[in-house]
PDB file of N, CA and C in Angstrom:
ATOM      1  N   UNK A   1      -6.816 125.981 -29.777  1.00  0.00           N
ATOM      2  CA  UNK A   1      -5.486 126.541 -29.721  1.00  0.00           C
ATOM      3  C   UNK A   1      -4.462 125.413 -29.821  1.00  0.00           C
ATOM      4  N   UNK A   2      -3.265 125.556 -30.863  1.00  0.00           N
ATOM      5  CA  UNK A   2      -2.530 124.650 -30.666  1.00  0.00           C
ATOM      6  C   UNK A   2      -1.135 124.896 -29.855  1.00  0.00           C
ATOM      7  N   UNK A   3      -0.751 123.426 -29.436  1.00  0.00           N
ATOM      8  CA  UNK A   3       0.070 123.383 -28.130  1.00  0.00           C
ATOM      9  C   UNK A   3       1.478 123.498 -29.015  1.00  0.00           C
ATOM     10  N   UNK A   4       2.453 124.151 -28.763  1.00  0.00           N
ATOM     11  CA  UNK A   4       3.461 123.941 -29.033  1.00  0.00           C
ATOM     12  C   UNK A   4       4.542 123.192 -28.547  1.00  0.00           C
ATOM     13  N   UNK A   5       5.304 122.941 -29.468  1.00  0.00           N
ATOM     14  CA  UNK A   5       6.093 121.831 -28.909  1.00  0.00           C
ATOM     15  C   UNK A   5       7.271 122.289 -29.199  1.00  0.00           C
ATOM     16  N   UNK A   6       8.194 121.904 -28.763  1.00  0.00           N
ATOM     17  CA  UNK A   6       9.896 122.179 -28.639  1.00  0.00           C
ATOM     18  C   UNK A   6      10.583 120.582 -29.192  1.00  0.00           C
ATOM     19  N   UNK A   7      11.693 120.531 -30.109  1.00  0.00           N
ATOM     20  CA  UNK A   7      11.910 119.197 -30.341  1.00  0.00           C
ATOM     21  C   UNK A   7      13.136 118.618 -28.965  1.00  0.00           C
ATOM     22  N   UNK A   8      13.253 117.513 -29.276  1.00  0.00           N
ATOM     23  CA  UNK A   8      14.281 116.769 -28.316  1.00  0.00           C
ATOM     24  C   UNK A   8      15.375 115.929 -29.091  1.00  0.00           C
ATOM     25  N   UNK A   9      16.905 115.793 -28.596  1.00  0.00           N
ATOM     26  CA  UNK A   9      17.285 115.035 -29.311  1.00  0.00           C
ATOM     27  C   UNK A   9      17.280 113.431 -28.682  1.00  0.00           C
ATOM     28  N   UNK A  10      17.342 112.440 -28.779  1.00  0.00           N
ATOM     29  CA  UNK A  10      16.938 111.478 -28.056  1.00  0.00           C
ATOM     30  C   UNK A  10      18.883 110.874 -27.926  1.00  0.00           C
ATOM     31  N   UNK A  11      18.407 110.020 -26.476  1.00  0.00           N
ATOM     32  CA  UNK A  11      20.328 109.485 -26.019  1.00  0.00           C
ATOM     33  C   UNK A  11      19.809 108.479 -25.481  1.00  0.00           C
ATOM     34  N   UNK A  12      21.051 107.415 -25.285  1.00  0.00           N
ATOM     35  CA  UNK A  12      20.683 106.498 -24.328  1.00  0.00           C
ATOM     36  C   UNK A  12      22.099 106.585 -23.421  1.00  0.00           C
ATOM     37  N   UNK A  13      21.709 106.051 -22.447  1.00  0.00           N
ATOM     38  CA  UNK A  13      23.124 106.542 -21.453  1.00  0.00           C
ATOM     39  C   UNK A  13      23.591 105.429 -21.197  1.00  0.00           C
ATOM     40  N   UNK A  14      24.881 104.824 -20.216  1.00  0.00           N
ATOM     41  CA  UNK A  14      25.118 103.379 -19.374  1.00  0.00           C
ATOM     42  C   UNK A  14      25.084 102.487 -20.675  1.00  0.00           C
ATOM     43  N   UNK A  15      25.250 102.658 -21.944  1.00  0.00           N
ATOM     44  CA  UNK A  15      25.865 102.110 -23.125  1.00  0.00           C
ATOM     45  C   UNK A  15      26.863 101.517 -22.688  1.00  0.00           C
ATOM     46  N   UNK A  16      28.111 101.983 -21.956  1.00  0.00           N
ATOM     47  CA  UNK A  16      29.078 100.742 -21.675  1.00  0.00           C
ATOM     48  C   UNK A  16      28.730  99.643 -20.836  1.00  0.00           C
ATOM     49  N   UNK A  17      27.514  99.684 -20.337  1.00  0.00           N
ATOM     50  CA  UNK A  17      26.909  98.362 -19.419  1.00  0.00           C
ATOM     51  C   UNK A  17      26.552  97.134 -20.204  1.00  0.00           C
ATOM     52  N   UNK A  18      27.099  96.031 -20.608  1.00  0.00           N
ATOM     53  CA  UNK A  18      26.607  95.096 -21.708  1.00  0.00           C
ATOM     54  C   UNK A  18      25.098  94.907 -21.190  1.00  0.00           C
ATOM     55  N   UNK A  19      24.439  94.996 -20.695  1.00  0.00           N
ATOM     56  CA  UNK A  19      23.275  94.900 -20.353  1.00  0.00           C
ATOM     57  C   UNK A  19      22.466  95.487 -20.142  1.00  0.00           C
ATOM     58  N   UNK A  20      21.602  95.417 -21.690  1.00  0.00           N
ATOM     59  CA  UNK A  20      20.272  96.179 -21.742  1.00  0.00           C
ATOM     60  C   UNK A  20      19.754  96.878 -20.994  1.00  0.00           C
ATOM     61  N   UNK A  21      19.339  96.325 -19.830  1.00  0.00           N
ATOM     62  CA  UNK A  21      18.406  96.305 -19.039  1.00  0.00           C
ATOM     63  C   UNK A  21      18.811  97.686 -18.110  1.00  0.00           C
ATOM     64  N   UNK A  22      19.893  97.886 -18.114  1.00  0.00           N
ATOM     65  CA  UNK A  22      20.376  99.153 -16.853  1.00  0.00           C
ATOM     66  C   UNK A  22      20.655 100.314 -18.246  1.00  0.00           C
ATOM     67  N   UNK A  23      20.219 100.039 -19.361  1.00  0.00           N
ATOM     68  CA  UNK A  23      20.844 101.455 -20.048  1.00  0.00           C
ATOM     69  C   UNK A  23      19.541 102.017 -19.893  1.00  0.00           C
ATOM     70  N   UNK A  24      19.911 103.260 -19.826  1.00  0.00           N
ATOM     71  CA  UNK A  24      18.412 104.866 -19.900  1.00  0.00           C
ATOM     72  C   UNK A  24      18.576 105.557 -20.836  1.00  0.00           C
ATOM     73  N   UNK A  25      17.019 105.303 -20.941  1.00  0.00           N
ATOM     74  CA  UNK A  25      16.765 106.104 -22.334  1.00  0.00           C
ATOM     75  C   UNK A  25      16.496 107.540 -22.304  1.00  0.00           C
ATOM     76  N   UNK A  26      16.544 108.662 -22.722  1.00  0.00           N
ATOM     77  CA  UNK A  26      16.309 110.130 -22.370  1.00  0.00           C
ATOM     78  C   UNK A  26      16.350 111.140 -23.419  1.00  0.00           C
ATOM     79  N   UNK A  27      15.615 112.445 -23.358  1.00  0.00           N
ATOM     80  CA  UNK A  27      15.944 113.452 -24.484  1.00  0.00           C
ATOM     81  C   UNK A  27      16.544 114.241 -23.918  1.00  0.00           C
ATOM     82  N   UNK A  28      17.048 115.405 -24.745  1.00  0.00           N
ATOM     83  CA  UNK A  28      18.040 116.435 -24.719  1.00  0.00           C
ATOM     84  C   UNK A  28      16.964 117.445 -25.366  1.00  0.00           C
ATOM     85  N   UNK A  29      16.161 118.318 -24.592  1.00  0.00           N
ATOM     86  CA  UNK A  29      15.350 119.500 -25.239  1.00  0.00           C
ATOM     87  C   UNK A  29      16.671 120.721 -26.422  1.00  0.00           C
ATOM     88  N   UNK A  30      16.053 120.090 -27.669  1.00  0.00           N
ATOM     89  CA  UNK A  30      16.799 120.805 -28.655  1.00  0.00           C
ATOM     90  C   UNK A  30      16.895 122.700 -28.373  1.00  0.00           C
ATOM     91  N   UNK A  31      16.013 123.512 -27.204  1.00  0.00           N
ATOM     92  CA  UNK A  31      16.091 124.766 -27.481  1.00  0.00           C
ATOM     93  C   UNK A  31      17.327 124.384 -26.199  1.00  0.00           C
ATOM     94  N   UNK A  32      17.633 123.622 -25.039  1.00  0.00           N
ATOM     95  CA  UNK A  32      18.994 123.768 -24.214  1.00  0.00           C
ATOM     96  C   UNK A  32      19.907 124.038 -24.946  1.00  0.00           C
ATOM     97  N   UNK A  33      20.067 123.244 -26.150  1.00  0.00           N
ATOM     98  CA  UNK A  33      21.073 123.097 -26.828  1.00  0.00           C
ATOM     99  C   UNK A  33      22.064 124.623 -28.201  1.00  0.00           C
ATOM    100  N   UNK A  34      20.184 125.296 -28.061  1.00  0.00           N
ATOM    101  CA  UNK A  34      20.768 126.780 -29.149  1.00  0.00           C
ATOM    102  C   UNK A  34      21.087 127.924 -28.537  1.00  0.00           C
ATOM    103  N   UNK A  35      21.679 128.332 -28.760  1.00  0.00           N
ATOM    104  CA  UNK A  35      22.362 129.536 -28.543  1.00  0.00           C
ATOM    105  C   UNK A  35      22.624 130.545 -30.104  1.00  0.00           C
ATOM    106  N   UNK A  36      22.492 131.984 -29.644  1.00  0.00           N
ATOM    107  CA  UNK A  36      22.122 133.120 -30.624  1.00  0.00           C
ATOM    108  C   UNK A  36      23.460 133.511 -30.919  1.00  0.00           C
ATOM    109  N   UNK A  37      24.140 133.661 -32.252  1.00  0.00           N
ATOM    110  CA  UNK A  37      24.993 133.996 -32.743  1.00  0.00           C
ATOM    111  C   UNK A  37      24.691 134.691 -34.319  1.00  0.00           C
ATOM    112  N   UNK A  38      25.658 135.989 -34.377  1.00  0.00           N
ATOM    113  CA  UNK A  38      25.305 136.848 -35.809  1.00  0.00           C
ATOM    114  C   UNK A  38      25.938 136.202 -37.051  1.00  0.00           C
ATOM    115  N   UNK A  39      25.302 135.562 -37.819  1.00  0.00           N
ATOM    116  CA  UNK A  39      25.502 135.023 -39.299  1.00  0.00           C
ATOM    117  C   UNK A  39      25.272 136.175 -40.173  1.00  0.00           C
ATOM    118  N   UNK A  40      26.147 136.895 -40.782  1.00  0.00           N
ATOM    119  CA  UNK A  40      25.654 137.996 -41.708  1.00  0.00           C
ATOM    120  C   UNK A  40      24.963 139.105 -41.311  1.00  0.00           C
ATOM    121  N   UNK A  41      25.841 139.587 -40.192  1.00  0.00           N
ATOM    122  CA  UNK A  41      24.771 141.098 -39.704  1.00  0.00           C
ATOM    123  C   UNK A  41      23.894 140.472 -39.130  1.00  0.00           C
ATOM    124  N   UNK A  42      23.240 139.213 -39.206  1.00  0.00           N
ATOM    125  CA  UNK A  42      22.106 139.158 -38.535  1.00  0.00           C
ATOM    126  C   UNK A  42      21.846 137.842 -37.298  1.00  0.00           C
ATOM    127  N   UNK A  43      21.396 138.036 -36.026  1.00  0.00           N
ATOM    128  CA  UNK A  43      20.957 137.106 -35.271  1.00  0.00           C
ATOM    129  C   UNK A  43      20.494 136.118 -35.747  1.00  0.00           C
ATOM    130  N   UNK A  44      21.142 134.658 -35.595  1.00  0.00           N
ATOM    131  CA  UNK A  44      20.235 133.287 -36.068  1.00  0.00           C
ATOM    132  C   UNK A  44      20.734 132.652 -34.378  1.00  0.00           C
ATOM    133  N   UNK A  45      19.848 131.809 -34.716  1.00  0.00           N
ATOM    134  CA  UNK A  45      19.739 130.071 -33.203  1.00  0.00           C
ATOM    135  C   UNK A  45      20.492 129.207 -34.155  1.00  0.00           C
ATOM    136  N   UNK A  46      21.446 129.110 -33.292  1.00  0.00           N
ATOM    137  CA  UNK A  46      22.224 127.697 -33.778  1.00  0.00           C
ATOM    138  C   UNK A  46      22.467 126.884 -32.438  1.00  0.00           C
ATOM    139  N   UNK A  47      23.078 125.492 -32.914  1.00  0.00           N
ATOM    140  CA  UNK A  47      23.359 125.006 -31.619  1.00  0.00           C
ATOM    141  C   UNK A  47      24.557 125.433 -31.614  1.00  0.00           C
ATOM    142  N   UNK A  48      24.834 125.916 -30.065  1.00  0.00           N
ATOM    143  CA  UNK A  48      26.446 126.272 -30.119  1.00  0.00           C
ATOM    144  C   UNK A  48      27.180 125.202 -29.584  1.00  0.00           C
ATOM    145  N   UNK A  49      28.226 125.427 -30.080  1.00  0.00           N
ATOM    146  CA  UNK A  49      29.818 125.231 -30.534  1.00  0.00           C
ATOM    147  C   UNK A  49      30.916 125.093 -29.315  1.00  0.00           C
ATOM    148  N   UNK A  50      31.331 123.768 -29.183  1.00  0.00           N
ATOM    149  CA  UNK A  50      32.032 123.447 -27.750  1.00  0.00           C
ATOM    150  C   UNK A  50      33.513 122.834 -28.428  1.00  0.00           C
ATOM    151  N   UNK A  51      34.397 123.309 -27.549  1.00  0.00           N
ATOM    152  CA  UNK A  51      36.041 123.443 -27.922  1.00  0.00           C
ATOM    153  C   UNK A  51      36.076 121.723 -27.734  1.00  0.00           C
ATOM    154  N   UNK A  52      37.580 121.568 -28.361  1.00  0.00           N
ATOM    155  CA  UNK A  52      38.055 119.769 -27.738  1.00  0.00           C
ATOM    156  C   UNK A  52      38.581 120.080 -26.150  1.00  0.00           C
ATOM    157  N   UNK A  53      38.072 119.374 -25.735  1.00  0.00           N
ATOM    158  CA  UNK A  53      38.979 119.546 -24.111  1.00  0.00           C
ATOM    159  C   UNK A  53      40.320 118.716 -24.516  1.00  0.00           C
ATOM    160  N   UNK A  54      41.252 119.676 -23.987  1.00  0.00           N
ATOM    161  CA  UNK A  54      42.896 119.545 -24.711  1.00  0.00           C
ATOM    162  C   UNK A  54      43.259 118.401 -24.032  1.00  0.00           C
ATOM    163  N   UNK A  55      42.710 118.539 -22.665  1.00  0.00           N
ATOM    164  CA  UNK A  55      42.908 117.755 -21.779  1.00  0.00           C
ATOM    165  C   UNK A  55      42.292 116.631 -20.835  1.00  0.00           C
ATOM    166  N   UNK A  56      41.597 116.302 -22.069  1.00  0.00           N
ATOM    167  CA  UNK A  56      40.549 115.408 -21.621  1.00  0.00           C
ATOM    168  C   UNK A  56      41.211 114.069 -22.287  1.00  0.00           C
ATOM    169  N   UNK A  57      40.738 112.842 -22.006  1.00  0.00           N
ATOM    170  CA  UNK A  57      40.898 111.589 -22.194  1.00  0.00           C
ATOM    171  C   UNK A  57      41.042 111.404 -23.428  1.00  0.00           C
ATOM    172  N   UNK A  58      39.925 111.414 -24.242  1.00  0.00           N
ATOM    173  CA  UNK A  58      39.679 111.222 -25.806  1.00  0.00           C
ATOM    174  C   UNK A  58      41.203 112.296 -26.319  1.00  0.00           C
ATOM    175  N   UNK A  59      41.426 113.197 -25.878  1.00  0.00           N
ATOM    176  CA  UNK A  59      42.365 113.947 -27.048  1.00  0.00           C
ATOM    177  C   UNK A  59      43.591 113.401 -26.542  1.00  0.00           C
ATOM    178  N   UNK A  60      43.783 113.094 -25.433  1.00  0.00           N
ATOM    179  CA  UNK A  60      44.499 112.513 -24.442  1.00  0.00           C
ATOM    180  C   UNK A  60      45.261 111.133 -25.662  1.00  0.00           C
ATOM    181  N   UNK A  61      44.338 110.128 -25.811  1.00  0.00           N
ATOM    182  CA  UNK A  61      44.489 109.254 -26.532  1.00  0.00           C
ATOM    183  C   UNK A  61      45.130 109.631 -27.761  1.00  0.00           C
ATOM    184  N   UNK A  62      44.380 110.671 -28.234  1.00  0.00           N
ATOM    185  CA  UNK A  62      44.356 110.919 -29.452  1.00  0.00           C
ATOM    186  C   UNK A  62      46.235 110.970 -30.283  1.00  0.00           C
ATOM    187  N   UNK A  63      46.461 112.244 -29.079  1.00  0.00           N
ATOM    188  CA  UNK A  63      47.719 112.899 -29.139  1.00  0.00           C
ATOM    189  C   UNK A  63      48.552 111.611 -28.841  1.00  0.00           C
ATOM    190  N   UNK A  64      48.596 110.582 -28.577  1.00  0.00           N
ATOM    191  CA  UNK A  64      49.359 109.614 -28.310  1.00  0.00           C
ATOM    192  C   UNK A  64      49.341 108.747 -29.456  1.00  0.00           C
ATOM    193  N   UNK A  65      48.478 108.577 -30.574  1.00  0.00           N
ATOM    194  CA  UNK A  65      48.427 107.567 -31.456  1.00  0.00           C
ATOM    195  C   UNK A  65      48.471 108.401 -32.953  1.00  0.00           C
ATOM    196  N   UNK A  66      48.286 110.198 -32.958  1.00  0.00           N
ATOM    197  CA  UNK A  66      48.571 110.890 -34.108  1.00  0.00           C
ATOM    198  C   UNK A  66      49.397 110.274 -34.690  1.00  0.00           C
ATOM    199  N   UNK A  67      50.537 110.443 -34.558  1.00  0.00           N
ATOM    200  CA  UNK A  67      51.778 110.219 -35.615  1.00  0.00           C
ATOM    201  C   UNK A  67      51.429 108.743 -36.578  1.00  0.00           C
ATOM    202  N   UNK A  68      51.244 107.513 -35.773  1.00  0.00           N
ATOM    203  CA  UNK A  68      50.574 106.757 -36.196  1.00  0.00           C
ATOM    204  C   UNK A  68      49.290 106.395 -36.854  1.00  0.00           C
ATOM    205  N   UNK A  69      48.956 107.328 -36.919  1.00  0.00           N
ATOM    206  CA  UNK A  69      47.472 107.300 -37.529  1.00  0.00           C
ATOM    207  C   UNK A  69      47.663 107.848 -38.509  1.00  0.00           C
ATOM    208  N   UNK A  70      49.116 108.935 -38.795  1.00  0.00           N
ATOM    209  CA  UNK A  70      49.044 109.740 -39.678  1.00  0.00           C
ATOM    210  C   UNK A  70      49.814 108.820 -40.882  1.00  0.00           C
ATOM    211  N   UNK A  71      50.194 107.499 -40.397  1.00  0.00           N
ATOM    212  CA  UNK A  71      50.241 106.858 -41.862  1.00  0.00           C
ATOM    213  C   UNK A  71      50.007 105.561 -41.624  1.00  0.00           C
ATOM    214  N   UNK A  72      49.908 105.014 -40.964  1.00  0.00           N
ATOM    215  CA  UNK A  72      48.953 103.598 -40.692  1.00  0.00           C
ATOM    216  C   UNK A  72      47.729 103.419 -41.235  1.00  0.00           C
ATOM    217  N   UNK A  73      46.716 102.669 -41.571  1.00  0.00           N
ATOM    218  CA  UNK A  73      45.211 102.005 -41.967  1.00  0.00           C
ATOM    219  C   UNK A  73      44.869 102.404 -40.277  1.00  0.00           C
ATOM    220  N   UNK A  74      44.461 102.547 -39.582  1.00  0.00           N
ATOM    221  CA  UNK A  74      44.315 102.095 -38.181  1.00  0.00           C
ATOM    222  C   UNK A  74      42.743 102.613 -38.258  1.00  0.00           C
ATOM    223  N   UNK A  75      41.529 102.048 -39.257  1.00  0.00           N
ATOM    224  CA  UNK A  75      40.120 102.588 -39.256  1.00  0.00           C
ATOM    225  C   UNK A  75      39.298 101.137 -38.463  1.00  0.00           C
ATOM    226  N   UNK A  76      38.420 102.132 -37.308  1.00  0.00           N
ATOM    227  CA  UNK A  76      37.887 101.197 -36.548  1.00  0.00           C
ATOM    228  C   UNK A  76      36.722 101.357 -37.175  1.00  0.00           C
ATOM    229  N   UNK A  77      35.266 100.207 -37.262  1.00  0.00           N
ATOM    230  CA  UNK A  77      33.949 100.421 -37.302  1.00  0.00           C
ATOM    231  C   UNK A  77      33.273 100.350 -36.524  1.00  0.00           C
ATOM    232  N   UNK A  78      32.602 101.206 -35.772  1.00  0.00           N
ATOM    233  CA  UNK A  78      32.377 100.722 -34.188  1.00  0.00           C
ATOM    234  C   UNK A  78      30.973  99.924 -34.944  1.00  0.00           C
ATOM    235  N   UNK A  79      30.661 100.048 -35.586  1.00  0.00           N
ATOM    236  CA  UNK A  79      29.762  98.739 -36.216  1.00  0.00           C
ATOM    237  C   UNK A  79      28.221  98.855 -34.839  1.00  0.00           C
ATOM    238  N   UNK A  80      27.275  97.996 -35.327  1.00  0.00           N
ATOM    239  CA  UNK A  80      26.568  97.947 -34.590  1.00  0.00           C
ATOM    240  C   UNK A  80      26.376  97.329 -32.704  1.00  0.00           C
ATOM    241  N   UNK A  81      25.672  97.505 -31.889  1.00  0.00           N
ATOM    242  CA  UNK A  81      26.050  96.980 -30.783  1.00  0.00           C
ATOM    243  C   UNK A  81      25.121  95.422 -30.484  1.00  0.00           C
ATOM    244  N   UNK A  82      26.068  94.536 -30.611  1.00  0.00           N
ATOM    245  CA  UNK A  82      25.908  92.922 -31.149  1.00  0.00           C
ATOM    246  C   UNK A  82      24.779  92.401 -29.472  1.00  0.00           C
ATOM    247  N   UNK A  83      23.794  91.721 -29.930  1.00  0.00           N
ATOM    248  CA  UNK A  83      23.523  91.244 -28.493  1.00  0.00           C
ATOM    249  C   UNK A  83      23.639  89.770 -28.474  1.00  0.00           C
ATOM    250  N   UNK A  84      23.855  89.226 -30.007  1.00  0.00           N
ATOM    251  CA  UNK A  84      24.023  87.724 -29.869  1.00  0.00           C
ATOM    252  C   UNK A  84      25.236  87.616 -30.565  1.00  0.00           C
ATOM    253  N   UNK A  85      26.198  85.794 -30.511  1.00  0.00           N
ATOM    254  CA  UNK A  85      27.324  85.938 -31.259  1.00  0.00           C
ATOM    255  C   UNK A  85      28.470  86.361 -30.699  1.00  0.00           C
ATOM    256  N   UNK A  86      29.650  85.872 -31.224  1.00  0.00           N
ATOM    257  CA  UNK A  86      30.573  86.136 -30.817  1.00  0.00           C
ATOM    258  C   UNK A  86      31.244  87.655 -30.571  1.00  0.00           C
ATOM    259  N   UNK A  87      30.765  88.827 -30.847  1.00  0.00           N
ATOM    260  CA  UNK A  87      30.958  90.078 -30.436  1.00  0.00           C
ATOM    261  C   UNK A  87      29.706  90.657 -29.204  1.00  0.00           C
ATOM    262  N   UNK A  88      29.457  89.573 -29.004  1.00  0.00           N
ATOM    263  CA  UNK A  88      28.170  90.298 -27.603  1.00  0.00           C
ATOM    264  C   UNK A  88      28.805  90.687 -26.422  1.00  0.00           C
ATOM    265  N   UNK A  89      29.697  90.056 -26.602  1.00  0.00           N
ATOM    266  CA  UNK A  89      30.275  90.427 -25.183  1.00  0.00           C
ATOM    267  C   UNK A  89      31.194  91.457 -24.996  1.00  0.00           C
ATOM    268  N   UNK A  90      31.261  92.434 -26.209  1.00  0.00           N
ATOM    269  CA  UNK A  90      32.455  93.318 -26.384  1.00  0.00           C
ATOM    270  C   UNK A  90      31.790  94.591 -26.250  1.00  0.00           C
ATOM    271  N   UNK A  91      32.473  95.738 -25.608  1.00  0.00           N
ATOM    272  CA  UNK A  91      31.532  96.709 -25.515  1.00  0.00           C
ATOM    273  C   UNK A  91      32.178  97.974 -26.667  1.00  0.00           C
ATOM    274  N   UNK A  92      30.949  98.394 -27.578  1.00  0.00           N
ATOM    275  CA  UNK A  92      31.632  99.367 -28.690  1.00  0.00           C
ATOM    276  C   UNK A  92      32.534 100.033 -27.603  1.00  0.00           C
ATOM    277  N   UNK A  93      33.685 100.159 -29.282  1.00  0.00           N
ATOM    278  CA  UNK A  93      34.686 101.370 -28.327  1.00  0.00           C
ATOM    279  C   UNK A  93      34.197 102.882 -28.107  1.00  0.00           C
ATOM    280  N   UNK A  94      33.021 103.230 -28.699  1.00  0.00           N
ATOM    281  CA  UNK A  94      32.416 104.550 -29.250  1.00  0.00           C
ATOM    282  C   UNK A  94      31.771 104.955 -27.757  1.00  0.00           C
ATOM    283  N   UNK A  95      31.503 104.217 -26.698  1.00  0.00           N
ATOM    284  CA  UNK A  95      31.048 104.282 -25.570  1.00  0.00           C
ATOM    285  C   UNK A  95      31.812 104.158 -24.194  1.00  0.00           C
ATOM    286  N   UNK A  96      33.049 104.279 -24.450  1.00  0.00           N
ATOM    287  CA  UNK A  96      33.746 103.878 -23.527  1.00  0.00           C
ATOM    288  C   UNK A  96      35.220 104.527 -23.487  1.00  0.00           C
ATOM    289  N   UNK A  97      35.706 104.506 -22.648  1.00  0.00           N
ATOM    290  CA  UNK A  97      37.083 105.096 -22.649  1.00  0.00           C
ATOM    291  C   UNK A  97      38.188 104.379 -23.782  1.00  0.00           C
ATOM    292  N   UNK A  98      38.519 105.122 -24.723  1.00  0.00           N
ATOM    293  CA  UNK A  98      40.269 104.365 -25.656  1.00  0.00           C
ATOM    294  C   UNK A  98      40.720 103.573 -24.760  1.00  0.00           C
ATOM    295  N   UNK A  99      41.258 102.728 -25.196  1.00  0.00           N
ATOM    296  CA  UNK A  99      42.300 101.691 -24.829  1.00  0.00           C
ATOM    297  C   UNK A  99      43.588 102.251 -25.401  1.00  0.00           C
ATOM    298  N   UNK A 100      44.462 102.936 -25.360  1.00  0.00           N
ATOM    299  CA  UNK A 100      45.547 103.514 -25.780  1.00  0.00           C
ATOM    300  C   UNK A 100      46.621 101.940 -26.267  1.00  0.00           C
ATOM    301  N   UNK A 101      46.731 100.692 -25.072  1.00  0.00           N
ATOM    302  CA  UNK A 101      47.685  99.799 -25.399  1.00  0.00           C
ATOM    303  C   UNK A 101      47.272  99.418 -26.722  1.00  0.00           C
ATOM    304  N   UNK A 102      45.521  98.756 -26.341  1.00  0.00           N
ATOM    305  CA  UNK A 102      44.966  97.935 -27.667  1.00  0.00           C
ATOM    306  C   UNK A 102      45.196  98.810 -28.938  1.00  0.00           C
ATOM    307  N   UNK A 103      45.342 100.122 -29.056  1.00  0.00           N
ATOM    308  CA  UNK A 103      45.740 100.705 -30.074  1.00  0.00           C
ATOM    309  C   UNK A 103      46.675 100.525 -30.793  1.00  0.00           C
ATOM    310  N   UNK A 104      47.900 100.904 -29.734  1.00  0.00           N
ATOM    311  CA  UNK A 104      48.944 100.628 -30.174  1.00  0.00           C
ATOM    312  C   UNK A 104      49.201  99.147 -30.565  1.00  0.00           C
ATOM    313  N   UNK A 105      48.872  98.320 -29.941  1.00  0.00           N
ATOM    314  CA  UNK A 105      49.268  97.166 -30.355  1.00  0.00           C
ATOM    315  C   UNK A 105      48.997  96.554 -31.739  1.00  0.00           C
ATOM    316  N   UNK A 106      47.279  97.160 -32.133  1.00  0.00           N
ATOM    317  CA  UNK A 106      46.797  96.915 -33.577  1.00  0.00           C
ATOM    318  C   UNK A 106      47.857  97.743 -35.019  1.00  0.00           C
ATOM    319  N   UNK A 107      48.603  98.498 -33.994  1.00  0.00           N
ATOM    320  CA  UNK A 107      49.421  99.004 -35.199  1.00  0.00           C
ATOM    321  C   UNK A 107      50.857  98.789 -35.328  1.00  0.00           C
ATOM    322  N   UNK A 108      51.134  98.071 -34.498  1.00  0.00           N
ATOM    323  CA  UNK A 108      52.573  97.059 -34.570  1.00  0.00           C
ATOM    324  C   UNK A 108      52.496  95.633 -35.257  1.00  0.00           C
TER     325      UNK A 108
END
């Protein structure tokens, strides 16, 4: 008899810790993640669908640097996460709370 399996999506957490050693590694069981919604008359599993929190940090930022973004260059690469070299010591911004000043300041 074969065993079935359920997939996972894989994360690592404590990413803003520059140090390896305390980040955790973990899955996300892909069926937590679906939820049943009608595509065409008919029931499908999708993963469902989560709003922007209006009022959360990230949009928070966001709404503060729109106008500027809306005609500025202002494209970040959060690029890979460096462990040697002069960017080792910087933690991606993709893991961590905006800096709203450093924003602004890159666009003055």
């Amino acid at each position: 008899m074969m065993k079935k399996r359920s997939g996972y999506m894989s994360c690592v957490k404590n990413l803003e810790d520059p140090d390896p050693s305390k980040w955790v590694a973990a899955g996300c069981p892909l069926p937590t993640m679906i939820g049943v919604e009608k595509r065409k008359g008919k029931d499908k599993p999708v993963i469902t669908k989560y709003l922007v929190e209006l009022d959360g940090w990230m949009f928070k930022c966001y709404e503060q640097m729109r106008e500027k973004w809306a005609v500025l260059d202002c494209y970040q690469s959060p690029g890979p996460i460096q462990f040697k070299g002069a960017g080792k010591d910087s933690v991606n911004f993709m893991v961590k709370k905006p800096n709203v000043a450093a924003f602004l300041a890159a666009t003055e």
